[in-house]
PDB file of N, CA and C in Angstrom:
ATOM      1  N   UNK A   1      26.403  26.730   6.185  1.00  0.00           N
ATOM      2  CA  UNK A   1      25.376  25.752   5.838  1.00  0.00           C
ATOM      3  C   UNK A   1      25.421  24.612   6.867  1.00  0.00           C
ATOM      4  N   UNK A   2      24.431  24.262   7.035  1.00  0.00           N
ATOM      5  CA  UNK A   2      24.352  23.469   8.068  1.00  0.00           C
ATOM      6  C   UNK A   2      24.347  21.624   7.337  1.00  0.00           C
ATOM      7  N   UNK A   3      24.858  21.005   8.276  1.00  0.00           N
ATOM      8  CA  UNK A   3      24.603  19.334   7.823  1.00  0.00           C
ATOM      9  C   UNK A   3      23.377  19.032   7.770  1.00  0.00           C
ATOM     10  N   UNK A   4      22.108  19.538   8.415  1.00  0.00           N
ATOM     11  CA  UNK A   4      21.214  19.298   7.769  1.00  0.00           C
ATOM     12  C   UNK A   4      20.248  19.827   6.206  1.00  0.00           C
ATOM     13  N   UNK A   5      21.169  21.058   5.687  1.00  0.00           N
ATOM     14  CA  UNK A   5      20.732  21.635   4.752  1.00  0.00           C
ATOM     15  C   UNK A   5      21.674  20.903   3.756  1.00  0.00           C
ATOM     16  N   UNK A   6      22.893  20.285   4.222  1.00  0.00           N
ATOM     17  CA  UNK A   6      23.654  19.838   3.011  1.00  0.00           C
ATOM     18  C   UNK A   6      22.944  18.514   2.407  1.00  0.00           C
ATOM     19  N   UNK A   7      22.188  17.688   3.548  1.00  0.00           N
ATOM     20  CA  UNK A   7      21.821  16.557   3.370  1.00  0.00           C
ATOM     21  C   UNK A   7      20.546  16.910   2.515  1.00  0.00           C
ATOM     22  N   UNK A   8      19.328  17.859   2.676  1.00  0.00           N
ATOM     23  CA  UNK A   8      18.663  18.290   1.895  1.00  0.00           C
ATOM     24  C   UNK A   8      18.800  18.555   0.415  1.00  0.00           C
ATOM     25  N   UNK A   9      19.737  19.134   0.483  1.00  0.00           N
ATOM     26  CA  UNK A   9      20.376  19.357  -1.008  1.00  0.00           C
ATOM     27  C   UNK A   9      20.903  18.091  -1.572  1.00  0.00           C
ATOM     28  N   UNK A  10      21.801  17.328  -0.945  1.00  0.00           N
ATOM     29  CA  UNK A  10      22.194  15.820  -1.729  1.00  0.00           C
ATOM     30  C   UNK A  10      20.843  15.327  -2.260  1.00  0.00           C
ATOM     31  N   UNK A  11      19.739  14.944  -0.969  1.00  0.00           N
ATOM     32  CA  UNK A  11      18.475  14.377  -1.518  1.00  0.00           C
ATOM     33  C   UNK A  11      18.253  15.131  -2.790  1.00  0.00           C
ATOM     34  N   UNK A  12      17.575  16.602  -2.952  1.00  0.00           N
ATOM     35  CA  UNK A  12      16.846  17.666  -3.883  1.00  0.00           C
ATOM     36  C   UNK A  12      17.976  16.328  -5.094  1.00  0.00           C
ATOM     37  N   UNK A  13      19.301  17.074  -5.353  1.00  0.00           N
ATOM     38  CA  UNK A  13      20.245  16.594  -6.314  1.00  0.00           C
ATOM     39  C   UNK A  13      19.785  15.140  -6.558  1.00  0.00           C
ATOM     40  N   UNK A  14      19.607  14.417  -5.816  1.00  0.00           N
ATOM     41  CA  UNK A  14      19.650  12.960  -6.325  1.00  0.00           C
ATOM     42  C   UNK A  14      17.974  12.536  -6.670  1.00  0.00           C
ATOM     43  N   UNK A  15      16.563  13.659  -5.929  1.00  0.00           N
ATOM     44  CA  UNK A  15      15.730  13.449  -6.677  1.00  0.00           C
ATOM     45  C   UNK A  15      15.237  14.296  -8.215  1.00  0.00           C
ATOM     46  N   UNK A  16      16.145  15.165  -8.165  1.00  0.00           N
ATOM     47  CA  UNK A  16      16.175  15.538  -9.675  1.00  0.00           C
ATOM     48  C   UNK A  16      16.746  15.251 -10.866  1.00  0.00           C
ATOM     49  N   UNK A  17      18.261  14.543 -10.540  1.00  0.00           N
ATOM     50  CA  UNK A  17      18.791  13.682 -11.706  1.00  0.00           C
ATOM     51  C   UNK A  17      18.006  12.127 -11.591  1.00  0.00           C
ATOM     52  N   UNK A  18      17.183  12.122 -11.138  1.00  0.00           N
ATOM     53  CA  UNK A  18      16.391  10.798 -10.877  1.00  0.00           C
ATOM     54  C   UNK A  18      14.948  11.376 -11.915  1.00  0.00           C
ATOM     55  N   UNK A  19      14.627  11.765 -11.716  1.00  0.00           N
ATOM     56  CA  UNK A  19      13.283  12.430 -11.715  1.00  0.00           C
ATOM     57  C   UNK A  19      13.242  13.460 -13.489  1.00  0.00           C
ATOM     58  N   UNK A  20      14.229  13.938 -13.183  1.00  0.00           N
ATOM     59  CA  UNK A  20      14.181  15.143 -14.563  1.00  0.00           C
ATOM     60  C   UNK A  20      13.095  15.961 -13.814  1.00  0.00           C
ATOM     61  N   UNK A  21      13.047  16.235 -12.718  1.00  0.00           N
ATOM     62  CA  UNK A  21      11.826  17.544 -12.501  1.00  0.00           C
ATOM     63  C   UNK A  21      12.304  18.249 -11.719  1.00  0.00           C
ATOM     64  N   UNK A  22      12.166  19.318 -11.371  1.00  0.00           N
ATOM     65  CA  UNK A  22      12.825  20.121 -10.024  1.00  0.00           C
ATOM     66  C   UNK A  22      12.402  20.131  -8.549  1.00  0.00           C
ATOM     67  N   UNK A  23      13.357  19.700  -7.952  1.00  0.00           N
ATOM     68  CA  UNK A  23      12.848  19.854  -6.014  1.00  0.00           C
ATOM     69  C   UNK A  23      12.656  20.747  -6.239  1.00  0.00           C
ATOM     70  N   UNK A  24      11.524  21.773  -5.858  1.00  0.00           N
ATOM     71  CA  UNK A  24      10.859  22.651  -5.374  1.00  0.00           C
ATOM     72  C   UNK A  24      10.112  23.030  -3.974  1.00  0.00           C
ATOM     73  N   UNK A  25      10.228  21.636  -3.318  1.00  0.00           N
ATOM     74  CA  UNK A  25       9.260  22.170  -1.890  1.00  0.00           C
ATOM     75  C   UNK A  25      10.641  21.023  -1.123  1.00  0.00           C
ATOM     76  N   UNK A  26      10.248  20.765  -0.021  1.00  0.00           N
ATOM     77  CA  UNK A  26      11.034  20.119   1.344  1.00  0.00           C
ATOM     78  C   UNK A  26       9.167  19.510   1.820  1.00  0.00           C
ATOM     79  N   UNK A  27       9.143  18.489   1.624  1.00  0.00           N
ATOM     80  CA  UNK A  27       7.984  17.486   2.653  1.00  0.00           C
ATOM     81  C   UNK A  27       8.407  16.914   3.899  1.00  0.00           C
ATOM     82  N   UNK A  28       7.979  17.528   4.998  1.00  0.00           N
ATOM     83  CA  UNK A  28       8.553  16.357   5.589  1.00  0.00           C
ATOM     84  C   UNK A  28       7.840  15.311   6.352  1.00  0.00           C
ATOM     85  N   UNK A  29       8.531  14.061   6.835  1.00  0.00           N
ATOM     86  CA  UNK A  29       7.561  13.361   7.579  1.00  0.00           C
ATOM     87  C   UNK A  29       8.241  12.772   8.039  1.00  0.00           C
ATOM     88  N   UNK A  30       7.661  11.885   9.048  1.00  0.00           N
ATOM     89  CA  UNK A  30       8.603  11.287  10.543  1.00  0.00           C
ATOM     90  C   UNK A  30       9.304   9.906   9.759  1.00  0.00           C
ATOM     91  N   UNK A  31      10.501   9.464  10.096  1.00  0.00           N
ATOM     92  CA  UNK A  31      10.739   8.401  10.130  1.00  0.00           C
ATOM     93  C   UNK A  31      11.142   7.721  11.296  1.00  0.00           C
ATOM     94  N   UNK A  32      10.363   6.370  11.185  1.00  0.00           N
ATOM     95  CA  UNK A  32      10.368   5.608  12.043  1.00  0.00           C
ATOM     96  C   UNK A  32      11.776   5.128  12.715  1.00  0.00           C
ATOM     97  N   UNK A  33      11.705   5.346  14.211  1.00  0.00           N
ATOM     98  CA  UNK A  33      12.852   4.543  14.491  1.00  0.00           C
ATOM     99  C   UNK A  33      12.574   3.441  14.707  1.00  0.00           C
ATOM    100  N   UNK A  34      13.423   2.395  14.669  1.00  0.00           N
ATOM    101  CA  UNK A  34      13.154   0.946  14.666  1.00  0.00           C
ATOM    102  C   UNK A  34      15.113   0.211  15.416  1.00  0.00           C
ATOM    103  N   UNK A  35      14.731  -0.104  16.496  1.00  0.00           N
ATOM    104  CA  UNK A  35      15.608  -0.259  17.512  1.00  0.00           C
ATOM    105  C   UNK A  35      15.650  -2.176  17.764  1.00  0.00           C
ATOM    106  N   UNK A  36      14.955  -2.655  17.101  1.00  0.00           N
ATOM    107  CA  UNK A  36      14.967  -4.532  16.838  1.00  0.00           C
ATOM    108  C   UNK A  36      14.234  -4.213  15.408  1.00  0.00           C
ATOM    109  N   UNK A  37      14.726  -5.529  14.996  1.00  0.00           N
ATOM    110  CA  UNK A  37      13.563  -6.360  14.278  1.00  0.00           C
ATOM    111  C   UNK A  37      14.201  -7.569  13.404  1.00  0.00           C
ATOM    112  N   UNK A  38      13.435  -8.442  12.674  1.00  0.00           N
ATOM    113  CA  UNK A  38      13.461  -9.614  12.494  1.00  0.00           C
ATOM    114  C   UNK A  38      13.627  -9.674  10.913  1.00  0.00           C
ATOM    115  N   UNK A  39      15.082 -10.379  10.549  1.00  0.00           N
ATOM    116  CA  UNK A  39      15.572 -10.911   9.331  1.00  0.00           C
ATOM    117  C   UNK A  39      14.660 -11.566   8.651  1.00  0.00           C
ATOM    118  N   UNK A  40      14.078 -11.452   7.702  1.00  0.00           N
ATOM    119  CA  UNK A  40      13.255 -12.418   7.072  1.00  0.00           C
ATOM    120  C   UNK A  40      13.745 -13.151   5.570  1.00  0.00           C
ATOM    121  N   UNK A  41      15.009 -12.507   4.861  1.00  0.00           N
ATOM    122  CA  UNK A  41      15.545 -13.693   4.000  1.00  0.00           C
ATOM    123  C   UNK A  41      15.965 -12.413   2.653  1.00  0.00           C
ATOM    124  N   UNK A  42      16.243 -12.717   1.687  1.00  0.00           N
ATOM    125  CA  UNK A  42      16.710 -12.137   0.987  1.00  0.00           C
ATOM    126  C   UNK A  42      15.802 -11.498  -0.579  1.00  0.00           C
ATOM    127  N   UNK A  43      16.185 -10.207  -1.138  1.00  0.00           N
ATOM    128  CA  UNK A  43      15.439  -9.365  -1.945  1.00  0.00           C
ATOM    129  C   UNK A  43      15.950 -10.087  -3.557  1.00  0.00           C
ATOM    130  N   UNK A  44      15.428 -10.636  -4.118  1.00  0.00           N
ATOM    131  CA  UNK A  44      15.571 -10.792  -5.561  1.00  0.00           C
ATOM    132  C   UNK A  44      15.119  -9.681  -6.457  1.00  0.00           C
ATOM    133  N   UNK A  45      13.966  -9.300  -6.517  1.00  0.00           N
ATOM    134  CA  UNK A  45      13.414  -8.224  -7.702  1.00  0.00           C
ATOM    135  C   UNK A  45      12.537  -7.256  -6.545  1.00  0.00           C
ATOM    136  N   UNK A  46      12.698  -6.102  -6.887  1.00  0.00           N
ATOM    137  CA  UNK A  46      11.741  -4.743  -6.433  1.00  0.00           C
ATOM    138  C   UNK A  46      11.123  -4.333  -7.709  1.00  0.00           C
ATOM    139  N   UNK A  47       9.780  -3.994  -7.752  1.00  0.00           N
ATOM    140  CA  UNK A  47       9.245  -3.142  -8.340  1.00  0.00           C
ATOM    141  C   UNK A  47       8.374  -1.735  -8.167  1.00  0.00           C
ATOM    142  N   UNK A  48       8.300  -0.569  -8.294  1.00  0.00           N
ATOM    143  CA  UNK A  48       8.145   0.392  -8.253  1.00  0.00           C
ATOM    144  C   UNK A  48       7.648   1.277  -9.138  1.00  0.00           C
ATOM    145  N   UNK A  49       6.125   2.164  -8.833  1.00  0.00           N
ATOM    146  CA  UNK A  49       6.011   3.178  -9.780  1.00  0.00           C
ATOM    147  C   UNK A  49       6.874   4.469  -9.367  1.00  0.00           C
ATOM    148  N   UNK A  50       6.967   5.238  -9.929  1.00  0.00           N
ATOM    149  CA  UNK A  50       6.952   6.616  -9.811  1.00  0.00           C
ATOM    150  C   UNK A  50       6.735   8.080 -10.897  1.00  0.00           C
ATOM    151  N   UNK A  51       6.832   9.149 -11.201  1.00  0.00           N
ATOM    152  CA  UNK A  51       6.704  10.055 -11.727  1.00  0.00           C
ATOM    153  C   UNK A  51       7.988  10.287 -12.431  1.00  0.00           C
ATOM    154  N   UNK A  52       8.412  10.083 -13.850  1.00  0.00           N
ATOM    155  CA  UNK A  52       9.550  10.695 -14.254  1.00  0.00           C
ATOM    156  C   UNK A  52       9.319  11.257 -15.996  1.00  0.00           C
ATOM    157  N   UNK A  53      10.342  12.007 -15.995  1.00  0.00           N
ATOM    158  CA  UNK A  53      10.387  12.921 -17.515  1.00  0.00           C
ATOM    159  C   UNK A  53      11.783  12.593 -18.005  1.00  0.00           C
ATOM    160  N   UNK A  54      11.681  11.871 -19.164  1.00  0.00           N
ATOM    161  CA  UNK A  54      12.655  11.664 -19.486  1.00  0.00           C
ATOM    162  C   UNK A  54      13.274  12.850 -20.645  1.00  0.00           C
ATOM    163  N   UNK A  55      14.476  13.443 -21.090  1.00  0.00           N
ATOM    164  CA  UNK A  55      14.586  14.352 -21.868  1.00  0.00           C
ATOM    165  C   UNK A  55      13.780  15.818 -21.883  1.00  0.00           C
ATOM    166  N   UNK A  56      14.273  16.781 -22.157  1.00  0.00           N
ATOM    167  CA  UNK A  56      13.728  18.360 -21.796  1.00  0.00           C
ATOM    168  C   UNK A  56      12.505  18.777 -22.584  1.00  0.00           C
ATOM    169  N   UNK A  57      12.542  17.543 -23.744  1.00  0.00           N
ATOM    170  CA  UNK A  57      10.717  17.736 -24.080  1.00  0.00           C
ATOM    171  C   UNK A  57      10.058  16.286 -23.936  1.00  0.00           C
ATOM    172  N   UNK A  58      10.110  15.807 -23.038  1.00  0.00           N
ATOM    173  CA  UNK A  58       9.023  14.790 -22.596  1.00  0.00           C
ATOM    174  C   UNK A  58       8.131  15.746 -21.091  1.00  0.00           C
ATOM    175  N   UNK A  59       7.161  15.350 -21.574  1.00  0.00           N
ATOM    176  CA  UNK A  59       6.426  15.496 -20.355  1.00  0.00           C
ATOM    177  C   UNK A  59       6.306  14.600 -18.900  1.00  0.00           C
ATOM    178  N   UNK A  60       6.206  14.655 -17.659  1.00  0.00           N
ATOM    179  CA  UNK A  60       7.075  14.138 -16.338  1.00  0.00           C
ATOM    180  C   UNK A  60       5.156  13.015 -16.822  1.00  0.00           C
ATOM    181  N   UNK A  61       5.706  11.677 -16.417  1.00  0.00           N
ATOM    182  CA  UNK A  61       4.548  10.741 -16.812  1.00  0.00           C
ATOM    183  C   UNK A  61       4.795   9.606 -15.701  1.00  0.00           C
ATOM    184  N   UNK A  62       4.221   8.690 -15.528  1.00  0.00           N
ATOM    185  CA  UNK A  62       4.213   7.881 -14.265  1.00  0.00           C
ATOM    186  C   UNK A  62       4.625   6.560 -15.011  1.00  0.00           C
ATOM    187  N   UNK A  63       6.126   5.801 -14.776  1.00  0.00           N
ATOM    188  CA  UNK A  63       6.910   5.291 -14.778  1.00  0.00           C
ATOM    189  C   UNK A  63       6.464   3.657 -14.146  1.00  0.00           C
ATOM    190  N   UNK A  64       6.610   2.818 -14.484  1.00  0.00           N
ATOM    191  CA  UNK A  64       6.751   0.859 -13.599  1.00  0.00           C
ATOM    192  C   UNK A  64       7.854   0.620 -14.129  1.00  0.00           C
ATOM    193  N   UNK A  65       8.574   0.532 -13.027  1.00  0.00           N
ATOM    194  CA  UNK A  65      10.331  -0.238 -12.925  1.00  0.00           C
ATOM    195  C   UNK A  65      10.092  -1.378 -12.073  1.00  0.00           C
ATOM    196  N   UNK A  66      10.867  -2.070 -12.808  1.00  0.00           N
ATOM    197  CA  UNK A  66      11.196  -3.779 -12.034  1.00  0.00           C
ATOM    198  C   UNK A  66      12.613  -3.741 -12.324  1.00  0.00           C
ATOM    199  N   UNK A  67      13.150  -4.253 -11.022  1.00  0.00           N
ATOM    200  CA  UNK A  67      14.483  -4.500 -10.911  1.00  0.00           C
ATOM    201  C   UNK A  67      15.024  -5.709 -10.087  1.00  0.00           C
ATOM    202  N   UNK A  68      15.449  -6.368 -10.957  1.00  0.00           N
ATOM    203  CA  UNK A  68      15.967  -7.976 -10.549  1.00  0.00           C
ATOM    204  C   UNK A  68      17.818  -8.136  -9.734  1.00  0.00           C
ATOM    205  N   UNK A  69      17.822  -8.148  -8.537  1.00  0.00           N
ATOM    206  CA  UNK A  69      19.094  -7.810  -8.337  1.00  0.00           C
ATOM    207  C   UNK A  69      20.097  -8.771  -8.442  1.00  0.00           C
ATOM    208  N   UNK A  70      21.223  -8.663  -8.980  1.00  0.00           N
ATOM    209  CA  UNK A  70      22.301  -9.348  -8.924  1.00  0.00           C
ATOM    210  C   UNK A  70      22.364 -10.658  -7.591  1.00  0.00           C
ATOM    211  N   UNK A  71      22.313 -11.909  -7.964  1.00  0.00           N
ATOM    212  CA  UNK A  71      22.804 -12.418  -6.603  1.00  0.00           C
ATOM    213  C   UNK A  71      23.767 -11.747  -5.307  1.00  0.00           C
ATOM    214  N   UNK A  72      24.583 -11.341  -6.094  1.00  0.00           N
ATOM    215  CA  UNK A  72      26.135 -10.574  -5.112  1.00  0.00           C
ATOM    216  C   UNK A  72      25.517  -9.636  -4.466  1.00  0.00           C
ATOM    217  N   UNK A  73      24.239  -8.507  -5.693  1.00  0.00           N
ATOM    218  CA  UNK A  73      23.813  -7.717  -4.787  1.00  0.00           C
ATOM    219  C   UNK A  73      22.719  -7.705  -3.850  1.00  0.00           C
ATOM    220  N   UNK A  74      22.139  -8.440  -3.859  1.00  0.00           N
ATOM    221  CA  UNK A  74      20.979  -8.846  -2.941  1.00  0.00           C
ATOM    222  C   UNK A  74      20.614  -8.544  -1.673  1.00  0.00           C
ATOM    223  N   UNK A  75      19.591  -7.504  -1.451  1.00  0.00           N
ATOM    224  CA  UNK A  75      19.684  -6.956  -0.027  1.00  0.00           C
ATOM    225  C   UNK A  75      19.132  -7.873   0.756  1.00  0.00           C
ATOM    226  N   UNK A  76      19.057  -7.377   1.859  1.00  0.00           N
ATOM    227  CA  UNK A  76      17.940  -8.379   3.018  1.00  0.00           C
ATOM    228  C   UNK A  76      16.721  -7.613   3.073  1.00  0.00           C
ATOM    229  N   UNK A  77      16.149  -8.214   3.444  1.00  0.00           N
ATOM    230  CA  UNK A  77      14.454  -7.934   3.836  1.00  0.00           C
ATOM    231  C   UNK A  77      14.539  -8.584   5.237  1.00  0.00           C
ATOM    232  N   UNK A  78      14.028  -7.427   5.859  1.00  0.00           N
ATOM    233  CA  UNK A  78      13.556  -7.067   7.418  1.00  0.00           C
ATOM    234  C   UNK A  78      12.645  -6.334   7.787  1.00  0.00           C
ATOM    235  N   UNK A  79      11.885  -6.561   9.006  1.00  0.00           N
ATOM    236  CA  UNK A  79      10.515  -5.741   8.915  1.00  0.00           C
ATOM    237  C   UNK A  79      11.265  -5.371  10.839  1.00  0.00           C
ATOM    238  N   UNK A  80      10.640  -4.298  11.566  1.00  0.00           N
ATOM    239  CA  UNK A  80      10.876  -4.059  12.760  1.00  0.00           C
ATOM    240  C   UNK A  80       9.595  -5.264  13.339  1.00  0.00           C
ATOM    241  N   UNK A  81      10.436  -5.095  14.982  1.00  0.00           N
ATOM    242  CA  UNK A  81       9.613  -5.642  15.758  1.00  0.00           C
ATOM    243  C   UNK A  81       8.446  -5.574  15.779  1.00  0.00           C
ATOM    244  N   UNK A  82       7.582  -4.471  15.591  1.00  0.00           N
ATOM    245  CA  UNK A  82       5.937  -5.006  15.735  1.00  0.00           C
ATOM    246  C   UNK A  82       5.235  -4.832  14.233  1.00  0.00           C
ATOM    247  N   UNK A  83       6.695  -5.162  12.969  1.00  0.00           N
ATOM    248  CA  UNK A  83       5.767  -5.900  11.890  1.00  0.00           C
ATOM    249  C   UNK A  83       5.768  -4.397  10.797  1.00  0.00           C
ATOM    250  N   UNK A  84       5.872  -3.192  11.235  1.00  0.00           N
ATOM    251  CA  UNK A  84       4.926  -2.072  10.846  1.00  0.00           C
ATOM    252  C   UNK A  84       6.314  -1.202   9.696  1.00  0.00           C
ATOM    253  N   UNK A  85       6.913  -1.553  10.038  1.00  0.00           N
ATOM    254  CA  UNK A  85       8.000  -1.038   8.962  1.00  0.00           C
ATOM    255  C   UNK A  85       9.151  -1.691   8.680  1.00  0.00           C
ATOM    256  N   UNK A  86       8.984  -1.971   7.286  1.00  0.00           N
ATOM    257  CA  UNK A  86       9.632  -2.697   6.140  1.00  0.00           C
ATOM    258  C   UNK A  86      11.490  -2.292   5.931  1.00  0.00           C
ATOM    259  N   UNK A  87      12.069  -2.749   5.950  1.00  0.00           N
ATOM    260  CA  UNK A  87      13.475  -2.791   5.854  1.00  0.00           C
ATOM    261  C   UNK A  87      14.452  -3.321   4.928  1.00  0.00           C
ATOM    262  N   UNK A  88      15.004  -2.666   4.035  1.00  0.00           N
ATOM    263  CA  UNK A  88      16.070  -2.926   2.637  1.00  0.00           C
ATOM    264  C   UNK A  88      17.567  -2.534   3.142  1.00  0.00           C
ATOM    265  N   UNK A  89      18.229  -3.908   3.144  1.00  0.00           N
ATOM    266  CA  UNK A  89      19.400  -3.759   3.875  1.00  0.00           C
ATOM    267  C   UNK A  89      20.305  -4.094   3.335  1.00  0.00           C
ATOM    268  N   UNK A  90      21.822  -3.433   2.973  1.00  0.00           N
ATOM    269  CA  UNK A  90      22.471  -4.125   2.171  1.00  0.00           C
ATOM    270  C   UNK A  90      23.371  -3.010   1.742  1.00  0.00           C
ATOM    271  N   UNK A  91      24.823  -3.543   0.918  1.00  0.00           N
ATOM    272  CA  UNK A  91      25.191  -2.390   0.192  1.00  0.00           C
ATOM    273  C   UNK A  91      26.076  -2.972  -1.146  1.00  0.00           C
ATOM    274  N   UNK A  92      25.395  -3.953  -1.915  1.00  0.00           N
ATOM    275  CA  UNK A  92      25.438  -4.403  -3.071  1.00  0.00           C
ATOM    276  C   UNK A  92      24.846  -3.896  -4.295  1.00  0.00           C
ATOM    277  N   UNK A  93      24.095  -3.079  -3.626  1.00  0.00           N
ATOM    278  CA  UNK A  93      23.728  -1.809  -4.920  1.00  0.00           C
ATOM    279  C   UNK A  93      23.267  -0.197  -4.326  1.00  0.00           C
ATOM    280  N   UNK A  94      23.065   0.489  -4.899  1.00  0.00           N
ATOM    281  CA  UNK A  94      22.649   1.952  -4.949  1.00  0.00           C
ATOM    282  C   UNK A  94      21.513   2.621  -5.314  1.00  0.00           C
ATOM    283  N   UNK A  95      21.048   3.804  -5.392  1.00  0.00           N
ATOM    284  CA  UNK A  95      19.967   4.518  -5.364  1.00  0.00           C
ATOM    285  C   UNK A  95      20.811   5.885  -6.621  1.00  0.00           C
ATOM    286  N   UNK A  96      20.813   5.727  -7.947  1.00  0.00           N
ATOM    287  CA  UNK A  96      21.023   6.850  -9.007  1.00  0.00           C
ATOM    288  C   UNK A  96      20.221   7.405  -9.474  1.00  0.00           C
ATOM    289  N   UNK A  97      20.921   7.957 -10.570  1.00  0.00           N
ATOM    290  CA  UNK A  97      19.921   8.926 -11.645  1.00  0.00           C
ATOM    291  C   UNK A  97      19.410   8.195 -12.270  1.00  0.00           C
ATOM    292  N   UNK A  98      19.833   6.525 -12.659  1.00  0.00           N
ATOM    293  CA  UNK A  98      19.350   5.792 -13.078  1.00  0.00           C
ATOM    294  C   UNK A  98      18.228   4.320 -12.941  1.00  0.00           C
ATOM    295  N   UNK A  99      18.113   4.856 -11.293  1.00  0.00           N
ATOM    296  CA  UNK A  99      17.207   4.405 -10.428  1.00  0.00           C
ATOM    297  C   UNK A  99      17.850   2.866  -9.266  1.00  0.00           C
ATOM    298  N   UNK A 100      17.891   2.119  -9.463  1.00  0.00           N
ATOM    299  CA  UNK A 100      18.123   1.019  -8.545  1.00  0.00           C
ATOM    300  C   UNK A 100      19.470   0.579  -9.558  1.00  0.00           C
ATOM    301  N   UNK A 101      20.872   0.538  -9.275  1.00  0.00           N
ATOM    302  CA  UNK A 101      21.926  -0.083  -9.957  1.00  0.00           C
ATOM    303  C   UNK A 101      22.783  -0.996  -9.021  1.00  0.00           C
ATOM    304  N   UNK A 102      23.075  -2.303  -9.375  1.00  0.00           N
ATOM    305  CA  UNK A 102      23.909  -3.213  -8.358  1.00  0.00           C
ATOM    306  C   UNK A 102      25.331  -2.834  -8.799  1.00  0.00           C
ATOM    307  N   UNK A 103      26.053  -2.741  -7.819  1.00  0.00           N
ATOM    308  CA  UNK A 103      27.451  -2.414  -7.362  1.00  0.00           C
ATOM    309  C   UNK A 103      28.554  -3.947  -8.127  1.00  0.00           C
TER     310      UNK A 103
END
């Protein structure tokens, strides 16, 4: 198995105990490299929709999470040099099954 199929599989794993639905396909799309860019100050609350099913008879339904982070955990907010992609920096919290949790 290759390191890039293992890393595939961590993602699949971490968007299905996230999700309650099954990876079934691989999407892919470019990510940006970003080689500068500019500190702009610190993340208090994220909010986010997404698609989730909670329990084996709920149906998968579209989800609004707000998440207020811990002072301690507080990422930075940075955007690259020409503005065009957004940047969450930090390692005072994580990405679970339980969606955004501070460390």
């Amino acid at each position: 198995m290759t390191k890039r199929d293992k890393l595939l599989e961590q993602a699949a794993a971490l968007f299905e105990a996230f999700t309650g639905l099954e990876a079934d396909s691989v999407e892919k799309f470019e990510m940006p490299e970003v080689k500068a860019g500019v500190l702009i100050g610190e993340i208090e609350q994220i909010s986010y929709n997404t698609v989730r099913k909670h329990g084996s008879s709920e149906r998968a339904k579209k989800h609004r999470y707000r998440h207020t982070f811990k002072p301690s955990a507080r990422p930075l907010f940075a955007v690259s040099h020409d503005g065009k992609v957004l940047l969450i920096l930090g390692n005072g919290f994580e990405f679970t099954e339980r969606g955004i949790t501070d460390k």
